[in-house]
Protein backbone atom coordinates (compact mmCIF):
# COMPACT_ATOMS: atom_id res chain seq x y z
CA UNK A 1 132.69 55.31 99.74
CA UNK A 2 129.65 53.62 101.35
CA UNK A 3 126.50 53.58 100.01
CA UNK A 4 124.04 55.29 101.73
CA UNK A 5 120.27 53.44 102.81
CA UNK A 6 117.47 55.06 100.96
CA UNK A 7 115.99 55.51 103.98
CA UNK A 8 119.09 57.13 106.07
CA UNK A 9 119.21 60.62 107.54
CA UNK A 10 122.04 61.24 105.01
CA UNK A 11 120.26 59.99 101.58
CA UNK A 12 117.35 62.01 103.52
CA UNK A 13 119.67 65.38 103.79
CA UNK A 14 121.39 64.68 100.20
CA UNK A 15 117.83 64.53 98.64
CA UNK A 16 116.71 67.84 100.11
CA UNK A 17 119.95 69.26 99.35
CA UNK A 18 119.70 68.53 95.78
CA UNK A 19 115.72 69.87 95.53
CA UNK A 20 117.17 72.66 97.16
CA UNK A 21 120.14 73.38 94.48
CA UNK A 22 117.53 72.42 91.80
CA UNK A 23 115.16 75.29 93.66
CA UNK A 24 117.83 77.80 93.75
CA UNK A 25 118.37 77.30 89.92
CA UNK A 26 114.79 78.02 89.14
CA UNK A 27 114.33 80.83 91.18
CA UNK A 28 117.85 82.39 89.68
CA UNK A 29 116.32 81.88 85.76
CA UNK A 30 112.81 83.29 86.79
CA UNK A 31 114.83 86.53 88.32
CA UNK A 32 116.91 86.72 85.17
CA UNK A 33 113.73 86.22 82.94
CA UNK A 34 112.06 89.15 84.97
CA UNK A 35 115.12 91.77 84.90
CA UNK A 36 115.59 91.44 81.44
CA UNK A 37 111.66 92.05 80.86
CA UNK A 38 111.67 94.66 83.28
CA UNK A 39 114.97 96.03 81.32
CA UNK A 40 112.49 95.86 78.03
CA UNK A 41 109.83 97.42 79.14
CA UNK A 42 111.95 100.57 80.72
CA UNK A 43 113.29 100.62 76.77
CA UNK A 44 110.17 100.73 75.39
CA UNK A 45 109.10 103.54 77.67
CA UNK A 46 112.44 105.46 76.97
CA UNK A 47 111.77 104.81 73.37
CA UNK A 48 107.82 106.05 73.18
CA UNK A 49 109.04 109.19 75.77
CA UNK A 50 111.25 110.35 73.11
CA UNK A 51 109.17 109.57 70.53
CA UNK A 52 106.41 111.68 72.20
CA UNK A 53 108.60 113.86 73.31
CA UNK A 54 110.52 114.44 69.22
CA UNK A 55 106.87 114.45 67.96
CA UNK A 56 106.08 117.18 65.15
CA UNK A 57 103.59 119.12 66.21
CA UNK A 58 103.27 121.88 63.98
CA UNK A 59 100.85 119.45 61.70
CA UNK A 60 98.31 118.54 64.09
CA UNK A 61 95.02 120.29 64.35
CA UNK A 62 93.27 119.96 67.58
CA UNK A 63 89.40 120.44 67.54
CA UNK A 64 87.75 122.50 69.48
């Protein structure tokens, strides 16, 4: 295997390749970070819904 010149069209197309790859990576962790915190807060709606929805309200006076 030859080694390529630093300064070649090929060492020029592996680099961006590789920023690329390293690009693709990133992006695919920030879309997992944001589904599972979109996931979260949809549970924590579900969660107060029913609680608001299960919510005694036999005891509560309202004023007017």
């Amino acid at each position: 295997m030859k080694k390529e010149n630093k300064n070649s069209p090929e060492a020029d197309t592996l680099k961006l390749i590789h920023e690329l790859e390293a690009h693709r990576i990133e992006l695919e962790m920030q879309n997992e970070e944001m589904h599972n915190e979109e996931l979260e807060r949809f549970n924590d709606l579900t969660v107060g819904r029913e609680l608001k929805m299960n919510w005694p309200t036999e005891n509560v006076q309202r004023k007017g």
